[in-house]
N, C-alpha and C. Protein backbone atom coordinates (compact mmCIF):
# COMPACT_ATOMS: atom_id res chain seq x y z
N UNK A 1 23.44 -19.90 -39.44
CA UNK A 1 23.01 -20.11 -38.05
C UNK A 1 23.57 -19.02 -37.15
N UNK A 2 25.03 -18.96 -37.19
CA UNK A 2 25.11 -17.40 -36.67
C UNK A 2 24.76 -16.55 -36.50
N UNK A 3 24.49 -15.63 -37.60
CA UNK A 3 23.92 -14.96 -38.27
C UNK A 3 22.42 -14.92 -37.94
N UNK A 4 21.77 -15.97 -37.77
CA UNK A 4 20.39 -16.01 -36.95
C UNK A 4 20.38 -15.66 -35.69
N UNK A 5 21.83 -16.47 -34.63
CA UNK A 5 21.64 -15.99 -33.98
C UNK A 5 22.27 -15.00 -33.26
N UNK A 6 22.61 -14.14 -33.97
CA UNK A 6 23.09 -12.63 -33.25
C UNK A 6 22.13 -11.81 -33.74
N UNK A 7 20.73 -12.32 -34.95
CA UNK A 7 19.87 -11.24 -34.77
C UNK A 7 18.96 -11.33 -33.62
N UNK A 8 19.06 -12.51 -33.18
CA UNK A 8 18.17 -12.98 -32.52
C UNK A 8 18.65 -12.23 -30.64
N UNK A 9 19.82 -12.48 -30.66
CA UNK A 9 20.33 -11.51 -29.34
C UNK A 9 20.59 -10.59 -29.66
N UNK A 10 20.35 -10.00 -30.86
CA UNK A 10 20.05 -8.40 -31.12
C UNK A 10 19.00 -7.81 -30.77
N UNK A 11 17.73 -8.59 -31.38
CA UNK A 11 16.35 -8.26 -30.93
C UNK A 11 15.97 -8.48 -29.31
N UNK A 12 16.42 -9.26 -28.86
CA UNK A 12 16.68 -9.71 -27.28
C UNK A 12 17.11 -8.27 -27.20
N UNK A 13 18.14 -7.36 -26.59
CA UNK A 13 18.59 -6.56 -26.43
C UNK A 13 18.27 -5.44 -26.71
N UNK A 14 17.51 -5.45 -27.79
CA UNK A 14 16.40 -4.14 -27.89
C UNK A 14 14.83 -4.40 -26.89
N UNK A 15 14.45 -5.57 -26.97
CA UNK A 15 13.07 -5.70 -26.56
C UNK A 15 13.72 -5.21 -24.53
N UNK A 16 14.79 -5.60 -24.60
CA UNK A 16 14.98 -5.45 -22.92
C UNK A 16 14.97 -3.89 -22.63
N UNK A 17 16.16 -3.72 -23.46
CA UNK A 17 16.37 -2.26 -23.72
C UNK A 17 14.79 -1.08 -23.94
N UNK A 18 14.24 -1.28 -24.18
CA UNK A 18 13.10 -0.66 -24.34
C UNK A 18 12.42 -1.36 -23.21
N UNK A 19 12.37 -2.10 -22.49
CA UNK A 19 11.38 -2.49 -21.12
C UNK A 19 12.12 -1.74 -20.91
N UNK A 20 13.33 -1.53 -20.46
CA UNK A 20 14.12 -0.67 -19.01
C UNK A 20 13.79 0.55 -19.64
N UNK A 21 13.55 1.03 -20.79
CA UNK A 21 13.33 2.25 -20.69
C UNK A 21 11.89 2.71 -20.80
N UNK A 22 11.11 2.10 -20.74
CA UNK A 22 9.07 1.86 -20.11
C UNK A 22 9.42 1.97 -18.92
N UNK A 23 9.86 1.30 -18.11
CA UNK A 23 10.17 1.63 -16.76
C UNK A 23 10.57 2.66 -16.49
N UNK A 24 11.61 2.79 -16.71
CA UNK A 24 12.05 4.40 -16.54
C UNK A 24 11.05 5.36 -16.64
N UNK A 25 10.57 5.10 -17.67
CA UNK A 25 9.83 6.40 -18.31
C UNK A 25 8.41 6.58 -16.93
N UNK A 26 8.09 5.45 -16.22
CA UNK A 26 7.10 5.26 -15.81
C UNK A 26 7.42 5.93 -14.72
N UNK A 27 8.80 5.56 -13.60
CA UNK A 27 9.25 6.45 -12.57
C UNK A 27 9.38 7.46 -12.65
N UNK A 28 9.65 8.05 -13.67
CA UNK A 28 9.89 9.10 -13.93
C UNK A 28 8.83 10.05 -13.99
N UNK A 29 7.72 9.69 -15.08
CA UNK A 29 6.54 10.18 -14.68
C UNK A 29 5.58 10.74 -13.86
N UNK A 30 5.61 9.49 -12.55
CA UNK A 30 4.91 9.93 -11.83
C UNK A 30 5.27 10.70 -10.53
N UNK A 31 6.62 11.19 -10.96
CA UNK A 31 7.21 12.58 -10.17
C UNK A 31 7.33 13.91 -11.14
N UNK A 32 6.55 13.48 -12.41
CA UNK A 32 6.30 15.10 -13.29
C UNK A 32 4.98 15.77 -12.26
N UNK A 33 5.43 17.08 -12.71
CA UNK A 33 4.17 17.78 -11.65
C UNK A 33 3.12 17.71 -12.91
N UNK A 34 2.74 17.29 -13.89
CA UNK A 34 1.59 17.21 -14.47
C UNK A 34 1.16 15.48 -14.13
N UNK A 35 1.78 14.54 -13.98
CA UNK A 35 1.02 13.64 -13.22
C UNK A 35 0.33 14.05 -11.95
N UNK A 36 1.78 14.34 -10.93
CA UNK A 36 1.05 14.71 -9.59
C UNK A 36 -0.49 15.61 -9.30
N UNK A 37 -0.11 16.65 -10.72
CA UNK A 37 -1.50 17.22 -10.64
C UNK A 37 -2.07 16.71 -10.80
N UNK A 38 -2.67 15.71 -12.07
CA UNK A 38 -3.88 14.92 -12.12
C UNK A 38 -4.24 13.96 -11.00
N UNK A 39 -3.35 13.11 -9.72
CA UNK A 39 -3.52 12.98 -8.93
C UNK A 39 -4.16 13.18 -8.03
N UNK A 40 -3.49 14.38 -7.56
CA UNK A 40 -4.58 15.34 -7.22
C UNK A 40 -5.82 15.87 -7.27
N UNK A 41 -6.17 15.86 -8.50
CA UNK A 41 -7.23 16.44 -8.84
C UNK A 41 -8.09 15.53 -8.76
N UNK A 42 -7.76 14.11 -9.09
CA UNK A 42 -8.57 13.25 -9.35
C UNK A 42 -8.58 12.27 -7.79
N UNK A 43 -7.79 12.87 -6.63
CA UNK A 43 -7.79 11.73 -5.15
C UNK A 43 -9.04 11.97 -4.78
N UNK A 44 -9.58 10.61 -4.51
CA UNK A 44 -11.02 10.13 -3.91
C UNK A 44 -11.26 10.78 -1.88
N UNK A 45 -11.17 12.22 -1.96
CA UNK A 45 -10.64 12.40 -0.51
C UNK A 45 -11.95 12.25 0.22
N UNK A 46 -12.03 12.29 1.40
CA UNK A 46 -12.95 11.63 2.44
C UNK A 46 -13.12 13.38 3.45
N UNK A 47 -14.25 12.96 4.67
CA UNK A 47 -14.58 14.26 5.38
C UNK A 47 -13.32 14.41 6.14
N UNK A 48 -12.18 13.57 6.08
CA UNK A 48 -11.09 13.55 7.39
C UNK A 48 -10.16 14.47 6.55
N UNK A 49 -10.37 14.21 4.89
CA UNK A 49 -9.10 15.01 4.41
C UNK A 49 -9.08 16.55 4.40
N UNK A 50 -7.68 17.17 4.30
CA UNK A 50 -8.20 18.29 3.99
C UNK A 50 -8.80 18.80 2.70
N UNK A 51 -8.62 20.06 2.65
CA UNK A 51 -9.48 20.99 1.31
C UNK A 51 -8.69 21.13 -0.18
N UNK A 52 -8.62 21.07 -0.89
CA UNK A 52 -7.32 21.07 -1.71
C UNK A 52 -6.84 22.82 -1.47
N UNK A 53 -7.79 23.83 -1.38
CA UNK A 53 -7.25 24.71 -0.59
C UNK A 53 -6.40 25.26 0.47
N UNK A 54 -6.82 24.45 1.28
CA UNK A 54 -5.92 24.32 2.47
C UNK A 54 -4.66 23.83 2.29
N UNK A 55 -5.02 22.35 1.45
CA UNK A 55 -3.51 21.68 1.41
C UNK A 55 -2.18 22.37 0.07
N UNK A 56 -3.01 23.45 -0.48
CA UNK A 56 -2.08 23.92 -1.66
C UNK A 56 -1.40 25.60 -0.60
N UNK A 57 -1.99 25.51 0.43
CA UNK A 57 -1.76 26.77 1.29
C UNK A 57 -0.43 25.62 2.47
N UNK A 58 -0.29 24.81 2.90
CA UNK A 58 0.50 23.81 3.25
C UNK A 58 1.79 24.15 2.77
N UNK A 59 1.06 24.05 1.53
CA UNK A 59 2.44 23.39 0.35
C UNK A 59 3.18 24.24 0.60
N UNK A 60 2.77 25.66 0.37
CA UNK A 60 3.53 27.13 0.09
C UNK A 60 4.04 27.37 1.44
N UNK A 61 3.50 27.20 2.72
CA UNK A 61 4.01 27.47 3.94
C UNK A 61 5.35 26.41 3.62
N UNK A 62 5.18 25.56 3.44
CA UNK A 62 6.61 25.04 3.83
C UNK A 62 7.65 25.37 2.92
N UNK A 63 7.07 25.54 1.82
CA UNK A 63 7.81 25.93 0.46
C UNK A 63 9.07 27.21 1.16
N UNK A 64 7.31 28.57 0.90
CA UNK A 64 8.18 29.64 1.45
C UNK A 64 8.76 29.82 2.81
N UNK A 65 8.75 28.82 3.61
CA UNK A 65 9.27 28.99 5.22
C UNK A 65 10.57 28.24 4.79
N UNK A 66 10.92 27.09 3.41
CA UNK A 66 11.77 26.83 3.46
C UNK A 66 11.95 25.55 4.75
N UNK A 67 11.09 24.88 4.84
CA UNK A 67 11.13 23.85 6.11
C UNK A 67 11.93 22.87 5.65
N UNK A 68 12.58 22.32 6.69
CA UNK A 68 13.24 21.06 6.62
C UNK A 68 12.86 19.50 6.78
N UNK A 69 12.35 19.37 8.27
CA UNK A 69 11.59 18.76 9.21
C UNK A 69 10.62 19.16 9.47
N UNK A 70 9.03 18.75 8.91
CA UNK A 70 7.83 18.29 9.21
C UNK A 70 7.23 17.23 10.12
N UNK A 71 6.48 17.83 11.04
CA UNK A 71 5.32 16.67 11.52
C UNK A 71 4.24 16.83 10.97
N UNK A 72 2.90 15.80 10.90
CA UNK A 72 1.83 16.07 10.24
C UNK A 72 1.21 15.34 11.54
N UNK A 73 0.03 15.46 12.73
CA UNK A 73 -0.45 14.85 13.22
C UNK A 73 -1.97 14.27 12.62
N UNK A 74 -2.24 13.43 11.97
CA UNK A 74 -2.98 12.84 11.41
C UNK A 74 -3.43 12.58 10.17
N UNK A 75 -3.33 11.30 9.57
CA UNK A 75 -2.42 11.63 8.15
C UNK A 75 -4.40 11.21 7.28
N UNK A 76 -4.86 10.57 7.58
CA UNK A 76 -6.05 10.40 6.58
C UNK A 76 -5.65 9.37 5.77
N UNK A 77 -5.74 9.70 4.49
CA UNK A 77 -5.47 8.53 3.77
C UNK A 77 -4.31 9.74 2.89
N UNK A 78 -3.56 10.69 3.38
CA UNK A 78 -1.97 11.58 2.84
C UNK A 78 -2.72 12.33 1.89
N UNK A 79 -3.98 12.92 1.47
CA UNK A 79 -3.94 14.15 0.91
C UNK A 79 -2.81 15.23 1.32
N UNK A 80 -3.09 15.65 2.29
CA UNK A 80 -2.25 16.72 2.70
C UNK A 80 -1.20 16.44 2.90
N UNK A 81 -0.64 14.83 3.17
CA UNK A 81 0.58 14.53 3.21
C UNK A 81 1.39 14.56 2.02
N UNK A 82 0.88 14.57 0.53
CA UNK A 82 1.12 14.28 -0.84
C UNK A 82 1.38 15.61 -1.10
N UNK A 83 0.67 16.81 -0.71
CA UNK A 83 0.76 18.49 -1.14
C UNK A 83 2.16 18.55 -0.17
N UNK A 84 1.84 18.10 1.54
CA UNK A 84 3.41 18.91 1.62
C UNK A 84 4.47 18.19 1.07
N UNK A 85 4.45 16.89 0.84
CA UNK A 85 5.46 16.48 0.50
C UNK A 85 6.38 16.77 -0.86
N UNK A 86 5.53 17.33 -1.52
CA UNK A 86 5.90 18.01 -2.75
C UNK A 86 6.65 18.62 -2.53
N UNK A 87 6.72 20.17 -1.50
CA UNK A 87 6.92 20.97 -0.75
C UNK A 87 8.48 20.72 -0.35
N UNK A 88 8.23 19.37 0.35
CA UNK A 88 9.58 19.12 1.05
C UNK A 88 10.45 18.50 0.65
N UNK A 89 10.00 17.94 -0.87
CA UNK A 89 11.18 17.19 -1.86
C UNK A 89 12.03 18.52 -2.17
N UNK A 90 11.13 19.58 -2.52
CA UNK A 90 11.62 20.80 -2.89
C UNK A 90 12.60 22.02 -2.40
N UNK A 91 12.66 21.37 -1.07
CA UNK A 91 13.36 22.19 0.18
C UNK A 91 14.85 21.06 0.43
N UNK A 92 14.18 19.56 -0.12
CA UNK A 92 14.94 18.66 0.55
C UNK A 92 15.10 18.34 1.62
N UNK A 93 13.98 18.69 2.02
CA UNK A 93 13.62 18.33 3.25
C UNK A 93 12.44 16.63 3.85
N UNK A 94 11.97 16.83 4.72
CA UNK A 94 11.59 15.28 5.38
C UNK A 94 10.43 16.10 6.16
N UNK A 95 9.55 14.58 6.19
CA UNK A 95 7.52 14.78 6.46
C UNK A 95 7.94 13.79 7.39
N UNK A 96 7.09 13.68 8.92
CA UNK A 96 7.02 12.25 9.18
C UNK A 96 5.22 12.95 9.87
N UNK A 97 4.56 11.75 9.29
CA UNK A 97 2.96 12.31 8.85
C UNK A 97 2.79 10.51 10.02
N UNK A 98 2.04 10.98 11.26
CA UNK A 98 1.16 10.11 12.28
C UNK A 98 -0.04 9.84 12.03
N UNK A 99 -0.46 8.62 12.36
CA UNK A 99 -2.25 8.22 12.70
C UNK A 99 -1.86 6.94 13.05
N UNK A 100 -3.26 7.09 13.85
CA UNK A 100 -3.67 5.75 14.90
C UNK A 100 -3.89 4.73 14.37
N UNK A 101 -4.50 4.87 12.90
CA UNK A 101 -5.43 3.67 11.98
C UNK A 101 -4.35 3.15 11.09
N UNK A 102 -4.08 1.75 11.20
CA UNK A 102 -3.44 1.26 10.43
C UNK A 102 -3.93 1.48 8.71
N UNK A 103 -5.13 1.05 8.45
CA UNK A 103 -5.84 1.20 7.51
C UNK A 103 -5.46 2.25 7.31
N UNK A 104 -5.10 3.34 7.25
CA UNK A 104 -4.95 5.10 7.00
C UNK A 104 -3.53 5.07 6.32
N UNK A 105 -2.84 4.45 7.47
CA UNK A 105 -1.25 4.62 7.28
C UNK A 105 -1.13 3.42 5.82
N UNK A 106 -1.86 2.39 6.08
CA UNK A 106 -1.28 1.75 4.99
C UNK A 106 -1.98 2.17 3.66
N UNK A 107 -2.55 3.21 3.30
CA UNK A 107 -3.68 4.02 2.00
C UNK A 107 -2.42 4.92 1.93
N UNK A 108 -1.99 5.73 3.08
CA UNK A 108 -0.89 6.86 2.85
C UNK A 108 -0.11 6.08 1.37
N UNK A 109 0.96 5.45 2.92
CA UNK A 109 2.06 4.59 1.82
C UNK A 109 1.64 4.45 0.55
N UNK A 110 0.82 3.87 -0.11
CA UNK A 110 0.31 3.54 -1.25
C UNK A 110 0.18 4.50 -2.29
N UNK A 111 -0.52 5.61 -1.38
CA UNK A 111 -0.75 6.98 -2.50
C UNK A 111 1.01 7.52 -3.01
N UNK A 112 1.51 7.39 -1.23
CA UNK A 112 2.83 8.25 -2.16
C UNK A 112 3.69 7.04 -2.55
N UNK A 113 3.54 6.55 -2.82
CA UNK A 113 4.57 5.25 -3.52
C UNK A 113 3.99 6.17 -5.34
N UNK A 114 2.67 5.96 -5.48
CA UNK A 114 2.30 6.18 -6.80
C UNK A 114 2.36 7.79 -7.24
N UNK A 115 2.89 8.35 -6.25
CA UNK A 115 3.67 9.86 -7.01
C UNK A 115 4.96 10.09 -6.67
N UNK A 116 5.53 9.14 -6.05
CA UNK A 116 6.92 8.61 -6.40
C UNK A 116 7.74 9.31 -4.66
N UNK A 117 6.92 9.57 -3.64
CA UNK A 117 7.15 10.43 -2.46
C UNK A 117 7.46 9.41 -1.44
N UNK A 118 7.44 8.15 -1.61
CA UNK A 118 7.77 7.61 -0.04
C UNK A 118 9.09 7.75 0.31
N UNK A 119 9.95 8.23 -0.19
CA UNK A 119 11.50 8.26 0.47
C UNK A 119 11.63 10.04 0.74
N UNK A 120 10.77 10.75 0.52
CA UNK A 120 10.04 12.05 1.24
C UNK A 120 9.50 12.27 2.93
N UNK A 121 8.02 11.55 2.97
CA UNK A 121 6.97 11.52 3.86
C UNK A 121 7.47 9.70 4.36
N UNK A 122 7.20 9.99 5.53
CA UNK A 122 7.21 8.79 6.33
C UNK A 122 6.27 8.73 6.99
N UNK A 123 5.18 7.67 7.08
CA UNK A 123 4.34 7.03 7.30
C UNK A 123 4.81 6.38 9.18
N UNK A 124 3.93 7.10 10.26
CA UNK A 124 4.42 6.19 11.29
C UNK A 124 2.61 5.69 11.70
N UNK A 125 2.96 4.64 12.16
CA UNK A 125 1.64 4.08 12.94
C UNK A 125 1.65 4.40 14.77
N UNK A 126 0.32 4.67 15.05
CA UNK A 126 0.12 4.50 16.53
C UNK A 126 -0.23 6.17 17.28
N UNK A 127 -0.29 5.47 18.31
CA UNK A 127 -1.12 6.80 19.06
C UNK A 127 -0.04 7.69 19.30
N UNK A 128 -0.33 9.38 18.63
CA UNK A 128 0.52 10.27 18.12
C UNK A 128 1.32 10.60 19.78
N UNK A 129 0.18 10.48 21.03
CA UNK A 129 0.53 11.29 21.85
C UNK A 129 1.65 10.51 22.45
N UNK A 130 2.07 9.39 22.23
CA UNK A 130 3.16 8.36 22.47
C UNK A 130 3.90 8.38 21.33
N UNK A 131 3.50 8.53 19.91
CA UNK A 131 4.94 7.96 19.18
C UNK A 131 5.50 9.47 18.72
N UNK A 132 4.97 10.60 19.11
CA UNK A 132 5.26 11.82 18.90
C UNK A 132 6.78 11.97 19.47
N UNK A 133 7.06 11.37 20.90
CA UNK A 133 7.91 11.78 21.63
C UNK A 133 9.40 11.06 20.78
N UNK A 134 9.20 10.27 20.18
CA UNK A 134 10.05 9.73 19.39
C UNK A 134 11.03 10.55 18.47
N UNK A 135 10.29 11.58 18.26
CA UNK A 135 10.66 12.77 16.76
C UNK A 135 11.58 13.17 17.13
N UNK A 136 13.14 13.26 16.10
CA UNK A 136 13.63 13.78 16.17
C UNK A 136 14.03 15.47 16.21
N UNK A 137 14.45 16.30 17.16
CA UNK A 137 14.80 17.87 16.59
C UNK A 137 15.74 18.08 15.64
N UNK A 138 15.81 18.92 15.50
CA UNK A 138 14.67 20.38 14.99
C UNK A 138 14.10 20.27 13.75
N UNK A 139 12.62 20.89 14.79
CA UNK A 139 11.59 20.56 14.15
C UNK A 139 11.09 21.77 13.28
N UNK A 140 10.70 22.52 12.41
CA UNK A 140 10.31 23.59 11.58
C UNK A 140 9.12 23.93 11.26
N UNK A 141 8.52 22.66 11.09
CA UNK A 141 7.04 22.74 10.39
C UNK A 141 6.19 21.68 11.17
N UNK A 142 4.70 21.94 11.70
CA UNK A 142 3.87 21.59 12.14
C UNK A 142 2.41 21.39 11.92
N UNK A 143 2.04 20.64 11.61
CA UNK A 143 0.21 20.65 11.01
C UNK A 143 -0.36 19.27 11.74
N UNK A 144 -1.32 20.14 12.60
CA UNK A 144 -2.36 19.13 13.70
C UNK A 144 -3.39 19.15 12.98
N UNK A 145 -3.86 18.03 13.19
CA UNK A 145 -5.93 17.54 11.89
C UNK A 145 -5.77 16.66 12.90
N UNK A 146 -5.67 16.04 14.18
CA UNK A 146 -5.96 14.89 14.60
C UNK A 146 -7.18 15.17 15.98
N UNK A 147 -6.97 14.46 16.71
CA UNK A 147 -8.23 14.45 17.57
C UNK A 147 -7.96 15.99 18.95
N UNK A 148 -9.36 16.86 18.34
CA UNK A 148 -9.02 18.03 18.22
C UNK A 148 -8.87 18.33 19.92
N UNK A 149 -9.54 17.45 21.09
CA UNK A 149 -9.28 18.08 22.30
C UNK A 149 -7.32 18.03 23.03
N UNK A 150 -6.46 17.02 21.92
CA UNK A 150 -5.64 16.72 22.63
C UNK A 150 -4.09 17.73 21.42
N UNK A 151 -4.87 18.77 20.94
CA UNK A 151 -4.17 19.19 19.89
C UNK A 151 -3.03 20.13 20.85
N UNK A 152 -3.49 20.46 21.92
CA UNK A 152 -2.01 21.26 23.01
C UNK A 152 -1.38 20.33 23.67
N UNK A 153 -1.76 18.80 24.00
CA UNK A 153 -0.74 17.86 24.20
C UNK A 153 0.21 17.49 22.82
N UNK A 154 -0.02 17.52 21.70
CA UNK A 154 0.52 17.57 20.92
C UNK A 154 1.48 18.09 20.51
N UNK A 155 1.14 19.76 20.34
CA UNK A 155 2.20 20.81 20.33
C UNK A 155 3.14 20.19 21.85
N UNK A 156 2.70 20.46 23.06
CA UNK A 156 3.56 20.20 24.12
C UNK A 156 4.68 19.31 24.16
N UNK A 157 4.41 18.18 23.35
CA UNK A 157 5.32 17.27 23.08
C UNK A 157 6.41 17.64 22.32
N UNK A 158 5.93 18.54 20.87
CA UNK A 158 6.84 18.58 19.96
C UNK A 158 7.44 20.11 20.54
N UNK A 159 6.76 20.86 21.62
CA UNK A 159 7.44 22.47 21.47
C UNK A 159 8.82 22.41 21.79
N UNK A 160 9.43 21.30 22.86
CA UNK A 160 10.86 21.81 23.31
C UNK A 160 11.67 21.39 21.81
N UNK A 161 10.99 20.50 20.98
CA UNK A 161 11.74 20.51 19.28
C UNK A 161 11.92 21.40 18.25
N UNK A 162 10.57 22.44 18.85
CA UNK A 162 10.76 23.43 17.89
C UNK A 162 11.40 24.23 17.52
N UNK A 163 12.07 24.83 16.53
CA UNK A 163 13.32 25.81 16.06
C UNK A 163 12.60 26.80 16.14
N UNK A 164 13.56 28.36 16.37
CA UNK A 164 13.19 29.29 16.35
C UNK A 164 12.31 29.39 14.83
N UNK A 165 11.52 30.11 14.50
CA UNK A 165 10.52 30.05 13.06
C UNK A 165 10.12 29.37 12.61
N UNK A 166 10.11 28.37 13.51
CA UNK A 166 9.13 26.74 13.15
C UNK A 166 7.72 27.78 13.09
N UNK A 167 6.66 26.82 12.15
CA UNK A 167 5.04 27.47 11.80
C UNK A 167 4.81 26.10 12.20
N UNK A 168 3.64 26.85 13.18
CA UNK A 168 3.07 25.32 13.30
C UNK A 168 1.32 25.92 13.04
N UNK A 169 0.75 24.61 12.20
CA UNK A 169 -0.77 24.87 11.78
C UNK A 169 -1.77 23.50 12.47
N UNK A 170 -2.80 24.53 12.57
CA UNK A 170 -3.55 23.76 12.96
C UNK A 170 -5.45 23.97 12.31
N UNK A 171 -6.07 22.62 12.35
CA UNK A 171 -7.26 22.58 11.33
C UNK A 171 -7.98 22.73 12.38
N UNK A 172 -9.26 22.81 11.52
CA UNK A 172 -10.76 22.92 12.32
C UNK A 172 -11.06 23.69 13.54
N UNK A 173 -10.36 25.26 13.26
CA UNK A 173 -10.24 25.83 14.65
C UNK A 173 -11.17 26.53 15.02
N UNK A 174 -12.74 26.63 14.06
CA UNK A 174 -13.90 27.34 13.96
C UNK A 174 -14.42 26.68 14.48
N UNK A 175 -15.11 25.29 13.76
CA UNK A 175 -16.16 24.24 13.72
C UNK A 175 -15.54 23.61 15.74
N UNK A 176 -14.56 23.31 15.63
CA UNK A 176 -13.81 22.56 16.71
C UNK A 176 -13.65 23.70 18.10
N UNK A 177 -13.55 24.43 18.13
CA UNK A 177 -13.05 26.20 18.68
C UNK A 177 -13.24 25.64 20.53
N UNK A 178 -14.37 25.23 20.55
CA UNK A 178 -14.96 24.61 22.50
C UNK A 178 -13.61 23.86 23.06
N UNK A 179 -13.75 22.39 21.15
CA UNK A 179 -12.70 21.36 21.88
C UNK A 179 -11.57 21.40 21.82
N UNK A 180 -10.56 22.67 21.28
CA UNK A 180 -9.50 22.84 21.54
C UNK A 180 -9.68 24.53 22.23
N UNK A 181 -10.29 24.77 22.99
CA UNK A 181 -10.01 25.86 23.41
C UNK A 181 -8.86 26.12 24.32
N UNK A 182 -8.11 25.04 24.97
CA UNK A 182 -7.05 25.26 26.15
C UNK A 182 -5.79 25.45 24.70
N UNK A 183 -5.72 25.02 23.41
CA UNK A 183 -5.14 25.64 22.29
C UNK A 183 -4.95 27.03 22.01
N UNK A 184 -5.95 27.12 21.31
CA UNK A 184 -6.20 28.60 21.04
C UNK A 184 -5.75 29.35 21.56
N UNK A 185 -6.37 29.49 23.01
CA UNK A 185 -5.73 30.13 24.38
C UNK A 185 -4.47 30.35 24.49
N UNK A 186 -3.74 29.33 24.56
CA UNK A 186 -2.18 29.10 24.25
C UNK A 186 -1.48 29.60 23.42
N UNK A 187 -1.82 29.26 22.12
CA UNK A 187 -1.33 30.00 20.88
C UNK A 187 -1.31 31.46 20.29
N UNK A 188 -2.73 31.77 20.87
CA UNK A 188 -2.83 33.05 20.70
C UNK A 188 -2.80 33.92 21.88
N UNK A 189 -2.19 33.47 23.38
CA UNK A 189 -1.78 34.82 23.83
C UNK A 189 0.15 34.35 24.67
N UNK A 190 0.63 32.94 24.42
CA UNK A 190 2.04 33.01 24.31
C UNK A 190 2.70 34.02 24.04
N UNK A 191 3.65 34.49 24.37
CA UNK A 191 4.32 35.19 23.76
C UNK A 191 5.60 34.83 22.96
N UNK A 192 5.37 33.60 22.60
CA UNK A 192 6.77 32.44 21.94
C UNK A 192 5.79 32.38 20.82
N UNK A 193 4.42 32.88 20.38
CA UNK A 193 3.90 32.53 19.47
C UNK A 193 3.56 33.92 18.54
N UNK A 194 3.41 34.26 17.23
CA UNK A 194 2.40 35.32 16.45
C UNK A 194 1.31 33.95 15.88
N UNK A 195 0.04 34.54 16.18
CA UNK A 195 -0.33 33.44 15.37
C UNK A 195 -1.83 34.40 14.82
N UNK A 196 -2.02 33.61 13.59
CA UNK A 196 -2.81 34.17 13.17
C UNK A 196 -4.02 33.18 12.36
N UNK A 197 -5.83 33.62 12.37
CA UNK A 197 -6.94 32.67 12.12
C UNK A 197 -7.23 32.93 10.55
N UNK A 198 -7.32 31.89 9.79
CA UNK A 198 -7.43 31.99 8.23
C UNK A 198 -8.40 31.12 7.33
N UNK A 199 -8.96 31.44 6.69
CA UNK A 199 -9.87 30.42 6.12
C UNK A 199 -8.87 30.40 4.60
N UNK A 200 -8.48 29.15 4.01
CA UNK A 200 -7.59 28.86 2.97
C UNK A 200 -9.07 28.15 2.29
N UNK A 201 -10.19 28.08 2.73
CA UNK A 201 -11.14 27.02 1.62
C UNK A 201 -12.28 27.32 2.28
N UNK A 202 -13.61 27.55 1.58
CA UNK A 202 -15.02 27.26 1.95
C UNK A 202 -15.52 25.99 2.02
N UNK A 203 -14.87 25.36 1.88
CA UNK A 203 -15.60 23.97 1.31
C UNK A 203 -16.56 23.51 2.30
N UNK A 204 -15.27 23.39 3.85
CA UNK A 204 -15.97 23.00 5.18
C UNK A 204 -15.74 24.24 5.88
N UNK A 205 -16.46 25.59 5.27
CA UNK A 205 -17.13 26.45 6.24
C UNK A 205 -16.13 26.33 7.67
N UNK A 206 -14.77 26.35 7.98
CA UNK A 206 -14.07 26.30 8.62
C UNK A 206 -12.58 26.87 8.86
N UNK A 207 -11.85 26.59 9.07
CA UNK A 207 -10.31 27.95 9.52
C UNK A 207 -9.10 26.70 10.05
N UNK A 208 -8.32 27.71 9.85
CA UNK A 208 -6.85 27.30 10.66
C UNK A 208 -6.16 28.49 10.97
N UNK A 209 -5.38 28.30 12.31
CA UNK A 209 -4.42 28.52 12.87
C UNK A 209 -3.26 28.63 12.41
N UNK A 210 -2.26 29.46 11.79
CA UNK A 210 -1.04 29.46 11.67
C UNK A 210 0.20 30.54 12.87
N UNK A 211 0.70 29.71 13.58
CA UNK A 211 1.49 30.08 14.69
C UNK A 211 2.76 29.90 14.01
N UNK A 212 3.94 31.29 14.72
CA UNK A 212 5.21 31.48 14.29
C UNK A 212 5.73 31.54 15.41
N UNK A 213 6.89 30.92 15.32
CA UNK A 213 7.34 30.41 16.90
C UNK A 213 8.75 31.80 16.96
N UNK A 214 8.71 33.04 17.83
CA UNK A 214 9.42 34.04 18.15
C UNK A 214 10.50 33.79 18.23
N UNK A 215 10.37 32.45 19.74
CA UNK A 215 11.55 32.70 20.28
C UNK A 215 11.14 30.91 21.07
């Protein structure tokens, strides 16, 4: 009877032992960059997201700028929040990615829970031009996709946060160009700004803005 049963809390102790290590193996996983890639490759993105072009041009801005502190003004359902966040695990750095739509914010969360990023990117709810003011400085990195006439109240909010060589980007500056024109304007003849117009993707026949903050 003994003997039965210490095989018996032997086998107990392996069957556990091997769950905790399925688990493991599973967390672990889905922070290999060959999961994340298939992720990627395979996210169901919508007309709000960006391009995987664009968002692999993201990645590298923050990569090579070395950012710390990210804003994202309008998160979609975190395509682009999932590319920089890669970015900023990598720097060790922090995303805090805005939108108005609960529904949005709660798809974010979800995606990066399943590539292992929510203690990365932070998910805030509510109208950016109010919960913006909240953000802590210094700020480094910047990317506006949200509602394109109020994209220089935006910056305005976050500029007295910005660090010297903060990049701040901005989408749809072709297609959009009328409804952020008091932007543009701004960005490109500041003299606190270099900024320069880029197409990172054909997909949507469209451009971004990348501004370098002087001074």
């Amino acid at each position: 009877m003994k003997r039965t049963h210490l095989t018996a809390v032997a086998l107990g102790l392996v069957v556990l032992t091997g769950a905790g290590l399925f688990v493991y193996a599973g967390e672990s996983n889905k922070m290999s960059p060959e999961f994340r890639k298939q992720f990627i490759d395979n996210f169901q993105r919508t007309s709000l997201n960006t391009t995987p072009g664009d968002a692999m041009m993201l990645r590298i801005l923050v990569e090579a700028s070395g950012a710390k502190r990210g804003v994202e003004v309008g998160t979609a359902s975190g395509f682009g929040a999932i590319n920089m966040g890669i970015a900023f695990e990598r720097t060790a750095g922090h995303l805090w990615t805005f939108d108005i739509d609960p529904k949005a914010v709660q798809e974010t969360q979800e995606n990066l829970r399943k590539v292992g990023l929510e203690k990365v990117v932070t998910c805030v709810e509510g109208d950016a031009l109010k919960t913006l003011q909240d953000v802590q400085g210094p700020i480094d990195f910047v990317f506006i996709d949200a509602v394109k006439r109020d994209y220089l109240k935006y910056l305005k909010i976050l500029e007295p946060k910005l660090k010297v060589g903060a990049v701040v980007v901005a989408d749809n500056v072709i297609k959009s160009a009328r409804a952020m024109k008091d932007y543009l304007d701004y960005v490109q003849t500041s003299p606190d700004y270099d900024t320069v117009l880029i197409r990172a993707s054909m997909e949507k026949d469209d451009g971004m803005t990348i501004s370098y903050k002087i001074k």
